[in-house]
Protein backbone atom coordinates (compact mmCIF):
# COMPACT_ATOMS: atom_id res chain seq x y z
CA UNK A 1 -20.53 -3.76 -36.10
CA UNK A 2 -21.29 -7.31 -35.14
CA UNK A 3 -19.84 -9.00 -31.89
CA UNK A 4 -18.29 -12.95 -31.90
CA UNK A 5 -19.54 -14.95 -29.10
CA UNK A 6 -18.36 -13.51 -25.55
CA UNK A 7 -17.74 -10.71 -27.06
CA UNK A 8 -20.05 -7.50 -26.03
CA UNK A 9 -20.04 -3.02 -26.62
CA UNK A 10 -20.58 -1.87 -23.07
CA UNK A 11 -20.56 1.61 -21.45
CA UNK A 12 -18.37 1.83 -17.81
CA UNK A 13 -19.93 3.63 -15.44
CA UNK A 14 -17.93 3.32 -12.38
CA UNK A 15 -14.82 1.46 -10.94
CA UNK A 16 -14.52 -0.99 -8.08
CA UNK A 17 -12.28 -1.29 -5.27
CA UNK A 18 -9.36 -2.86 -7.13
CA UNK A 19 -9.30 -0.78 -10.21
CA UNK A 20 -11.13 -2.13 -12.82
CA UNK A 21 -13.94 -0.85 -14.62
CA UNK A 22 -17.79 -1.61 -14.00
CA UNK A 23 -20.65 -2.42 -16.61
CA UNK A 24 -23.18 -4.57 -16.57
CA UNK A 25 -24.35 -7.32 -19.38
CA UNK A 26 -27.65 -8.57 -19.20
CA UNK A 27 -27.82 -7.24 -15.34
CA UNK A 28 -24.72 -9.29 -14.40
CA UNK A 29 -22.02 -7.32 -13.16
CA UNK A 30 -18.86 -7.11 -15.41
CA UNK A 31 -14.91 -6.11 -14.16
CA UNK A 32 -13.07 -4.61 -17.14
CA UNK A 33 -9.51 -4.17 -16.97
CA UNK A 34 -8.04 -0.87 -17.41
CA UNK A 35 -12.32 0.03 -18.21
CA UNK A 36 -12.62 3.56 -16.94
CA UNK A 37 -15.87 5.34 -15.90
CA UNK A 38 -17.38 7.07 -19.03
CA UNK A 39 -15.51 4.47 -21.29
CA UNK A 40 -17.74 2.84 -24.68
CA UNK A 41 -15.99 -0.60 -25.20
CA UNK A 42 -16.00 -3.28 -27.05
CA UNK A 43 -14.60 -6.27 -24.45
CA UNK A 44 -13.76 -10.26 -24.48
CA UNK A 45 -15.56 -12.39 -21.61
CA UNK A 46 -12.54 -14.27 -20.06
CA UNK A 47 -13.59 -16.15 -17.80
CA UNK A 48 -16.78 -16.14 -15.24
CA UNK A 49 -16.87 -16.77 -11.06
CA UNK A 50 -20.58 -16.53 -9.04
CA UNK A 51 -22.15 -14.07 -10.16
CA UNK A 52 -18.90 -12.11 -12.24
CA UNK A 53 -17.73 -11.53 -15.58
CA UNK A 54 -14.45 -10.74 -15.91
CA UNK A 55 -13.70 -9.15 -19.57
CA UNK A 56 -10.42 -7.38 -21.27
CA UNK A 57 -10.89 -4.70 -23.48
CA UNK A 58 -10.48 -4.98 -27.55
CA UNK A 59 -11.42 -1.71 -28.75
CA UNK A 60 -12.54 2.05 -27.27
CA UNK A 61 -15.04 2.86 -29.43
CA UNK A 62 -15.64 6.45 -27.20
CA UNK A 63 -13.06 7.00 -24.74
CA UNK A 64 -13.59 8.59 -21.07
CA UNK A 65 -12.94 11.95 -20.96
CA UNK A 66 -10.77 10.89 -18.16
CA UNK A 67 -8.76 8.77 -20.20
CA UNK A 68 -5.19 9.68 -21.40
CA UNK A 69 -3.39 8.21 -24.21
CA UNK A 70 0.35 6.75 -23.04
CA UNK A 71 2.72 5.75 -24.98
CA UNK A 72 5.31 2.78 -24.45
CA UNK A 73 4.79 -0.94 -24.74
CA UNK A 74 4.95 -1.06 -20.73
CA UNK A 75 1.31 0.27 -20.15
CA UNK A 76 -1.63 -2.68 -20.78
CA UNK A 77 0.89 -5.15 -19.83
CA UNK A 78 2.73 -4.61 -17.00
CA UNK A 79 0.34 -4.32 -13.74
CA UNK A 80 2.53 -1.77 -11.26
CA UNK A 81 0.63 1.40 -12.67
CA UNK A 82 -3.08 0.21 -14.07
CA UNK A 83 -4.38 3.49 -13.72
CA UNK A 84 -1.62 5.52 -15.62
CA UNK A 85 -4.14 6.17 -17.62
CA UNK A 86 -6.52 7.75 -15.64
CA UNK A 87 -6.72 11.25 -15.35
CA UNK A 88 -6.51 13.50 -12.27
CA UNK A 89 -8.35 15.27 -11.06
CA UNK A 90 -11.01 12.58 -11.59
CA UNK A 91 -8.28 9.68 -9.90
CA UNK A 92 -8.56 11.32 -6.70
CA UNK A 93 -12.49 11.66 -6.73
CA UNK A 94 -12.77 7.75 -7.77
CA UNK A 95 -10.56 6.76 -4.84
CA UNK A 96 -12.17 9.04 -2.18
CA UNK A 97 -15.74 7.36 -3.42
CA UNK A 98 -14.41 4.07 -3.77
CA UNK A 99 -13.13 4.56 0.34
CA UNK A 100 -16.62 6.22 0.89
CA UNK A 101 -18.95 3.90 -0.72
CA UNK A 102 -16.90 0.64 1.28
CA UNK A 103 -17.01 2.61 4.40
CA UNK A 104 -20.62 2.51 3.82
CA UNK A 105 -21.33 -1.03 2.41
CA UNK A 106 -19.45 -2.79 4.53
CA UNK A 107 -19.41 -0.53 8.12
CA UNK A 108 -22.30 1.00 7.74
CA UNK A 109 -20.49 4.24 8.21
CA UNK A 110 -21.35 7.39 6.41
CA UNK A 111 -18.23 9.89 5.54
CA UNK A 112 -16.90 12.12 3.46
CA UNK A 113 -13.12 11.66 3.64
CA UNK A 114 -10.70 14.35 2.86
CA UNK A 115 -8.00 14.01 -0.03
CA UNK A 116 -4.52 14.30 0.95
CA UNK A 117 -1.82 14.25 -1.91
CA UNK A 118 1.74 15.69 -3.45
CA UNK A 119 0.88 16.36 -6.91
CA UNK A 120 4.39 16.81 -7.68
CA UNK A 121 5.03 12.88 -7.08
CA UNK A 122 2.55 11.31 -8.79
CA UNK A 123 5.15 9.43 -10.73
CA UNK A 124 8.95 8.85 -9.73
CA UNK A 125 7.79 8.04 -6.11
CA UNK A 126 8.53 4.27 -5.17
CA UNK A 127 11.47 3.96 -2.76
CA UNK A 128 10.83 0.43 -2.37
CA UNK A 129 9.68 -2.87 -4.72
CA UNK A 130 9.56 -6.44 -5.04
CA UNK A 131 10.54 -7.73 -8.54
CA UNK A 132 9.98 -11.88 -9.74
CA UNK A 133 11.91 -13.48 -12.19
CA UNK A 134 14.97 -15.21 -12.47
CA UNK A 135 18.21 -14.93 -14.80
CA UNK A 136 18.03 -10.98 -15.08
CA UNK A 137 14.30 -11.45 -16.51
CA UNK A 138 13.41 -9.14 -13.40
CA UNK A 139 10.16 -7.07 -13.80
CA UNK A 140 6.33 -6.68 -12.34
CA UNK A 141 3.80 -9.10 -13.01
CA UNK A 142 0.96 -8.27 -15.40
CA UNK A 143 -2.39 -7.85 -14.34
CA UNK A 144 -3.83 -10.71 -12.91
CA UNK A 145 -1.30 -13.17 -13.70
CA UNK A 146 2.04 -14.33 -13.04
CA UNK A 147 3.46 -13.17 -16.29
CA UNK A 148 7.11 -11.19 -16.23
CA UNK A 149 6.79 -7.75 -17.20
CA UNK A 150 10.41 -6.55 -18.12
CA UNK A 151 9.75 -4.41 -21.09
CA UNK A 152 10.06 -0.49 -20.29
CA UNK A 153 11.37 1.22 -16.70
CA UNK A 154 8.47 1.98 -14.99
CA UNK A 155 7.43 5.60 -14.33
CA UNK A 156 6.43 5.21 -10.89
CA UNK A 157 10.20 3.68 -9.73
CA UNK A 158 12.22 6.93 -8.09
CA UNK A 159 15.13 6.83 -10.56
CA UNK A 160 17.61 5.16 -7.90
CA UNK A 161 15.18 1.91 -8.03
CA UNK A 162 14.96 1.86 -11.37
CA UNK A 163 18.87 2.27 -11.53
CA UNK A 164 19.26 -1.05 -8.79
CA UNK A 165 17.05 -3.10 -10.86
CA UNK A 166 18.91 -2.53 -14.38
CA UNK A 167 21.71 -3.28 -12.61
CA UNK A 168 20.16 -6.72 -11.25
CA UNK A 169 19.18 -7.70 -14.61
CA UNK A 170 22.59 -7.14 -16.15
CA UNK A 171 23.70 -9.59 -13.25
CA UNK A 172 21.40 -11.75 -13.88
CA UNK A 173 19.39 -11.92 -10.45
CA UNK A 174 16.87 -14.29 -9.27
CA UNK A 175 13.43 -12.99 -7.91
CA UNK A 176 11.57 -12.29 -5.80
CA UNK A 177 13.73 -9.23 -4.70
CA UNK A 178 12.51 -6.58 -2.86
CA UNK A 179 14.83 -3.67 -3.01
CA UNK A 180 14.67 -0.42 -0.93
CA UNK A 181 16.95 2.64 -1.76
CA UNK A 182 17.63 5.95 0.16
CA UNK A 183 16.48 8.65 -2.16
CA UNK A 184 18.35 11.51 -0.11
CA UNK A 185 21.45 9.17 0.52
CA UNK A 186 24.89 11.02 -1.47
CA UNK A 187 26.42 7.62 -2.40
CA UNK A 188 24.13 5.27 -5.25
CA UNK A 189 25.44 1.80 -4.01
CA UNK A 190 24.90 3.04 0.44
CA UNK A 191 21.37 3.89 -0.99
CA UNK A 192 20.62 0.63 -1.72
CA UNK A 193 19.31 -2.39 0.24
CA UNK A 194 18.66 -5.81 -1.50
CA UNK A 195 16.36 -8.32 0.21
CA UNK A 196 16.42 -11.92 -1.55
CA UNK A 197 13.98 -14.99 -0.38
CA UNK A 198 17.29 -16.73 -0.72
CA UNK A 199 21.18 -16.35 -1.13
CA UNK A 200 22.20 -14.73 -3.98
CA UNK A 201 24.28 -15.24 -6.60
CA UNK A 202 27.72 -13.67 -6.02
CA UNK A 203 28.23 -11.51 -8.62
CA UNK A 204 25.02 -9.70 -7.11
CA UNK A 205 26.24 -9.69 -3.23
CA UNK A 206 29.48 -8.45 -4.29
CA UNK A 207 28.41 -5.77 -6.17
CA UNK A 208 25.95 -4.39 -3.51
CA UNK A 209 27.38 -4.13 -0.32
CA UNK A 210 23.72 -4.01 1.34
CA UNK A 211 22.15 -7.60 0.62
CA UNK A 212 20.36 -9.89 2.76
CA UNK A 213 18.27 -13.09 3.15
CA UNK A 214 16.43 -15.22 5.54
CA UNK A 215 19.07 -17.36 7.55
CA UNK A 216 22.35 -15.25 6.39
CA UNK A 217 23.05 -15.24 10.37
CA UNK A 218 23.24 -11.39 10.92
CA UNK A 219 21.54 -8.48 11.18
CA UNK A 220 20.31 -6.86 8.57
CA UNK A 221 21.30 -3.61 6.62
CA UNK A 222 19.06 -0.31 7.23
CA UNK A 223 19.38 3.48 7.04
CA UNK A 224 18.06 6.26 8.93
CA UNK A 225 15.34 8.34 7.03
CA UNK A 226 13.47 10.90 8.43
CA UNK A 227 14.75 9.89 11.99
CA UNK A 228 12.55 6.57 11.25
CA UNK A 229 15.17 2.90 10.68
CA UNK A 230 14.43 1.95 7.50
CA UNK A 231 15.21 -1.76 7.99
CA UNK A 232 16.24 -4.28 4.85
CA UNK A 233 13.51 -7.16 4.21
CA UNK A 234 10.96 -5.28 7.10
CA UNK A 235 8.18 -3.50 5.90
CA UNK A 236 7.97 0.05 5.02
CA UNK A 237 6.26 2.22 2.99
CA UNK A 238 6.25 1.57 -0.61
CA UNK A 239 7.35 5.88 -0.99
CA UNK A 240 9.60 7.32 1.41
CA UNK A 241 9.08 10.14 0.24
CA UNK A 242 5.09 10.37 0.35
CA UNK A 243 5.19 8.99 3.53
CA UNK A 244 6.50 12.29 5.01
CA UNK A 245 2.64 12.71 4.21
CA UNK A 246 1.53 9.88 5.98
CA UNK A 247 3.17 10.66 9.31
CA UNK A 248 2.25 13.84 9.27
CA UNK A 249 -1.55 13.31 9.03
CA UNK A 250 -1.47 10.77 11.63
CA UNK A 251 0.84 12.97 14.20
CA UNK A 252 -2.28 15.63 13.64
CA UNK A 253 -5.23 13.26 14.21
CA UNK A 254 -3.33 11.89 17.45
CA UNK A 255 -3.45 15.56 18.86
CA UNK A 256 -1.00 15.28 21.73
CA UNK A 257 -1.32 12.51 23.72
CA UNK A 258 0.55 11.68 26.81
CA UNK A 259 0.75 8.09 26.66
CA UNK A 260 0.62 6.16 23.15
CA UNK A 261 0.45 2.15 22.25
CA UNK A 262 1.66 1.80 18.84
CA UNK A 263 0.30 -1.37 17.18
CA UNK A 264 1.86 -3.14 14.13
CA UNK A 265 4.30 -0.79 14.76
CA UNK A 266 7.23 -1.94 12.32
CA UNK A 267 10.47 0.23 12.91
CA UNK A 268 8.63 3.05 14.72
CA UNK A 269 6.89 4.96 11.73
CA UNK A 270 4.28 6.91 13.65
CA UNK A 271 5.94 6.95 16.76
CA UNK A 272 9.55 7.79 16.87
CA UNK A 273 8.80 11.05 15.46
CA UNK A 274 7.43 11.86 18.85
CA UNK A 275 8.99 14.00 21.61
CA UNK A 276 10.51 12.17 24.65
CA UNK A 277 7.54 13.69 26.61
CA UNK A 278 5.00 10.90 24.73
CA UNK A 279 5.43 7.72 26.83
CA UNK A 280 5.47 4.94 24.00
CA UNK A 281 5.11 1.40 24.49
CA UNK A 282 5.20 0.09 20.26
CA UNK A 283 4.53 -3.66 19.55
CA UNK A 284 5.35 -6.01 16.45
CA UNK A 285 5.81 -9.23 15.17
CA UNK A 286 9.36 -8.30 13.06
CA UNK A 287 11.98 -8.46 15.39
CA UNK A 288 14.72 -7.06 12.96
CA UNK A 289 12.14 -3.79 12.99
CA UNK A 290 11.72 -3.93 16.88
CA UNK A 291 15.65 -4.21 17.23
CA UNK A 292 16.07 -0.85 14.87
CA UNK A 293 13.44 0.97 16.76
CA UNK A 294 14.70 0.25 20.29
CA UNK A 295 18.11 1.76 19.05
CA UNK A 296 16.62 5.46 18.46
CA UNK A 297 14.03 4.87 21.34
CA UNK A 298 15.84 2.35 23.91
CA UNK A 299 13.02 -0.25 25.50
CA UNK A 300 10.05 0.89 24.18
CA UNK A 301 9.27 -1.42 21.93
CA UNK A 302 8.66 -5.56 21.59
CA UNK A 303 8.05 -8.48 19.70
CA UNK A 304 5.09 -9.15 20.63
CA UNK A 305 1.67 -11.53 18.95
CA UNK A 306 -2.28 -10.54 18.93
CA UNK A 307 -2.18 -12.07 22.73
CA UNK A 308 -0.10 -9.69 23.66
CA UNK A 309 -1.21 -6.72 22.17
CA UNK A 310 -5.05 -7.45 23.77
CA UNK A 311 -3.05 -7.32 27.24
CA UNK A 312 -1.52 -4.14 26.47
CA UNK A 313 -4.98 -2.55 25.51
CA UNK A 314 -5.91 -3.24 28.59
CA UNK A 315 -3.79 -0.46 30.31
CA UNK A 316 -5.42 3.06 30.11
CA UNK A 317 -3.89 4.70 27.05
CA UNK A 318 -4.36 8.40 25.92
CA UNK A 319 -4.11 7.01 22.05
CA UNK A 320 -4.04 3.96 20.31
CA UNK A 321 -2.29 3.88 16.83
CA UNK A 322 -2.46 0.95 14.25
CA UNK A 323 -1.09 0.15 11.24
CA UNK A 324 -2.07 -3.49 10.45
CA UNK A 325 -1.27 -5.93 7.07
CA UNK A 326 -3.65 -5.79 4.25
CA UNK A 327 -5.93 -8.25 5.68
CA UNK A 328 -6.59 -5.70 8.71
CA UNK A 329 -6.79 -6.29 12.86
CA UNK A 330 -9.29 -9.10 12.99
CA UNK A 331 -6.96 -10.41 15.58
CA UNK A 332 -7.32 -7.47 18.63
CA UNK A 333 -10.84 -5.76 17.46
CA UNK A 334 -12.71 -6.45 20.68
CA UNK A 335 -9.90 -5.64 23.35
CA UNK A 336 -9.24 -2.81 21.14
CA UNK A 337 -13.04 -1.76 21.38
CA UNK A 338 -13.10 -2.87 24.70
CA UNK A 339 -10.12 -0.55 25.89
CA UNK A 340 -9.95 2.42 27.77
CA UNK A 341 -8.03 4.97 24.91
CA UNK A 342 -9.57 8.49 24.26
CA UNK A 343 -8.02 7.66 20.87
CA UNK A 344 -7.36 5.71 18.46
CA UNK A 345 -6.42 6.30 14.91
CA UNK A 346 -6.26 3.46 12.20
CA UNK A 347 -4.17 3.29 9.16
CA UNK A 348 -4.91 0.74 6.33
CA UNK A 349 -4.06 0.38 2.73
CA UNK A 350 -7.74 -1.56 2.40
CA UNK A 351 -10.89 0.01 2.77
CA UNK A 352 -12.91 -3.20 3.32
CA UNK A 353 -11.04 -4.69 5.80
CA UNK A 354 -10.68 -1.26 7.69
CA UNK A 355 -14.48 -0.86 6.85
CA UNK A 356 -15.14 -4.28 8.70
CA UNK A 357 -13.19 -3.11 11.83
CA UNK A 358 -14.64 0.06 11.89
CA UNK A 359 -18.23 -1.80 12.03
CA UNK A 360 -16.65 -4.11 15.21
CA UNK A 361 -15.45 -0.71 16.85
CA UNK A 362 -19.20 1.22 16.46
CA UNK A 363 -21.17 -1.52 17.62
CA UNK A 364 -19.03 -0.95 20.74
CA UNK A 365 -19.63 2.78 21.12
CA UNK A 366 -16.90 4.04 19.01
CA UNK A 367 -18.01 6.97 16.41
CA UNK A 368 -15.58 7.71 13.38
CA UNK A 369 -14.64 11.54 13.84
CA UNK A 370 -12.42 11.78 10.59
CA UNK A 371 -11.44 10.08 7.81
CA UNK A 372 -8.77 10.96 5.25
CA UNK A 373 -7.75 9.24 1.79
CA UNK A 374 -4.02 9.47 1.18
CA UNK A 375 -2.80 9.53 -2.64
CA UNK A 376 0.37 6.81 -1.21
CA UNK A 377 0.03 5.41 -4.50
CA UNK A 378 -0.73 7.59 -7.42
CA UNK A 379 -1.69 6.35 -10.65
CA UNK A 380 -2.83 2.84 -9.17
CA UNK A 381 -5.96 1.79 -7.64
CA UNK A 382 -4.42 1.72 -4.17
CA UNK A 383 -5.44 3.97 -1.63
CA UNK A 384 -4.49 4.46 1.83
CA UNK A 385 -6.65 5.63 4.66
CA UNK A 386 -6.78 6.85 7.92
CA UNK A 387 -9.37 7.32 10.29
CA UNK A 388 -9.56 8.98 13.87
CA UNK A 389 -11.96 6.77 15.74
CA UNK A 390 -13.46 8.49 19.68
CA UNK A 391 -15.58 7.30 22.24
CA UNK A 392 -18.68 9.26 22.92
């Protein structure tokens, strides 16, 4: 078999944080798409940064024995489940090595994290989306572009989302939309919250009576899940359901503090839960979230900005918790390393930020105790982890 210019047979031997595959070509490091480790491919060189190919697969000439064949026109081109593919149990080992190998690169921290998952929901899970498009052309983007993706409903959608955004195609919406739904809710239509970046048409606000926007001069909708205010356009987690997981892991690994300073603290995720015995002061930029949160837990929590949280670390706090954006806590590393707390426990959804804090926190005298990988998003590359961080 001869190969055209750019084109090359490679053999994948790993994957990167991310999700794609991992090869090399002439000792420069090559990203596949949907390349899995164990994988014989023939692949196209798309296009080339410092020191990167980028290539797409154009023919498995030996498959993985991780690799699954799926059916449906939806898989390859949409990008909300790249790793659909990829079998379990080997999934969960690649995203507990990805987590250990950036804790290690990056932090210079040696772990081995423990796996935390529901098999049962490894598809059928997401409570809450974000769809682009416009005129009922409503879908995911494909991988690594901008394209619409609108072709099959996706397996990972809980059947209620998939249900809201059928609907919103038939009435022609306009993206981006982020919709949320209740999956234990009785009524369809009270399960549903709509979030647009701007007013909608009316044919969509008058057939859901939850929709909202920036500017529409009221509060927004929410629903009570779990105890937790699930609040419309605020962020929460992508599974309701999985993150009865999530909670639950972090509740453990805070033991049972006295006093505890919830960071990034949305509607009260981590700390609502608590008993009325845990003093709670919870901080965040969202006020929409703070407002829900202070009406199940009245003045315990505040709008507050990275100023303010390094003046709250500097109070004497049993625990710390922290749930930061993708791009990590940057912002409040050194009064956070600099603080008084027995505890603290970190949750991120990306290992080399959290790996980069975690290096700020040990050159400070903080020592990682545990770390756990949560499955939050089967059959992607995303992985969420958590790590119980102690001084001594």
């Amino acid at each position: 078999m001869s190969c055209q210019p750019d084109e090359n047979v490679v053999h994948i031997d790993s994957v990167a944080h991310g999700g794609h595959g991992v090869c090399r070509i002439d000792g420069q490091v090559c990203f596949v798409a949907y390349g899995l480790p164990g994988d014989t491919a023939r692949i196209r060189i798309g296009r080339r940064t410092k020191g990167v190919l980028w290539g797409d697969i154009l023919e498995i000439l030996e498959p993985s024995p991780d690799r699954l064949e799926i059916g449906g026109s939806h898989f390859g081109a949409c990008g909300g489940c790249a790793w659909l593919h990829f079998a379990y149990p080997a999934q969960a080992q690649w995203k507990r090595q990805i987590v250990r190998d950036t804790l290690a690169r990056i932090g210079g921290i040696q772990t081995d994290p423990e796996w935390i998952e529901v098999e049962s929901l490894r598809t059928g899970y997401r409570t809450r989306a974000e769809f682009h498009g416009k005129a009922g052309r409503l879908g995911f983007y494909a991988l690594g572009t901008r394209e619409i993706r609108t072709t099959e409903p996706c397996p990972l959608l809980h059947p209620r989302l998939a249900w809201a955004l059928q609907r919103l195609q038939e009435l022609r919406a306009n993206g981006p939309v982020e919709v949320t739904v209740n999956p234990e809710e009785p009524n369809p239509l009270d399960a549903i919250m709509i979030w647009s970046r701007k007013p909608p048409s009316a044919n969509v606000e008058s057939f859901f009576p939850a929709v909202d926007w920036p500017g529409k001069g009221e509060p927004p909708a929410h629903f009570t899940f779990d105890g937790v205010p699930v609040v419309n356009g605020a962020f929460s987690q992508a599974s309701l359901l999985l993150n009865r997981m999530l909670v639950e892991k972090v509740r453990r690994m805070l033991g049972a503090p006295e006093t505890l300073l919830d960071l990034y603290c949305g509607s009260g995720n981590f700390s609502l839960p608590l008993g009325d015995d845990v003093y709670v002061v919870g901080l965040e930029h969202n006020q929409n979230a703070v407002a829900a949160a202070n009406r199940a837990r009245p003045k315990a929590y505040r709008v507050a900005d990275a100023t303010a949280f390094g003046l709250e670390l500097e109070k004497p706090w049993d625990a710390v918790v922290l749930d930061p954006p993708r791009q990590g806590a940057k912002e409040v590393m050194e009064p956070l390393a600099a603080s008084r707390a027995k505890r603290i426990v970190y949750v991120s959804c990306d290992p080399a930020t959290l790996a980069r804090d975690l290096k700020t926190l040990a050159a400070r005298g903080w020592t990682v105790t545990e770390v756990a990988v949560l499955d939050m998003f089967p059959n992607t590359p995303h992985v969420e982890t958590i790590c119980r961080i102690e001084t001594g």
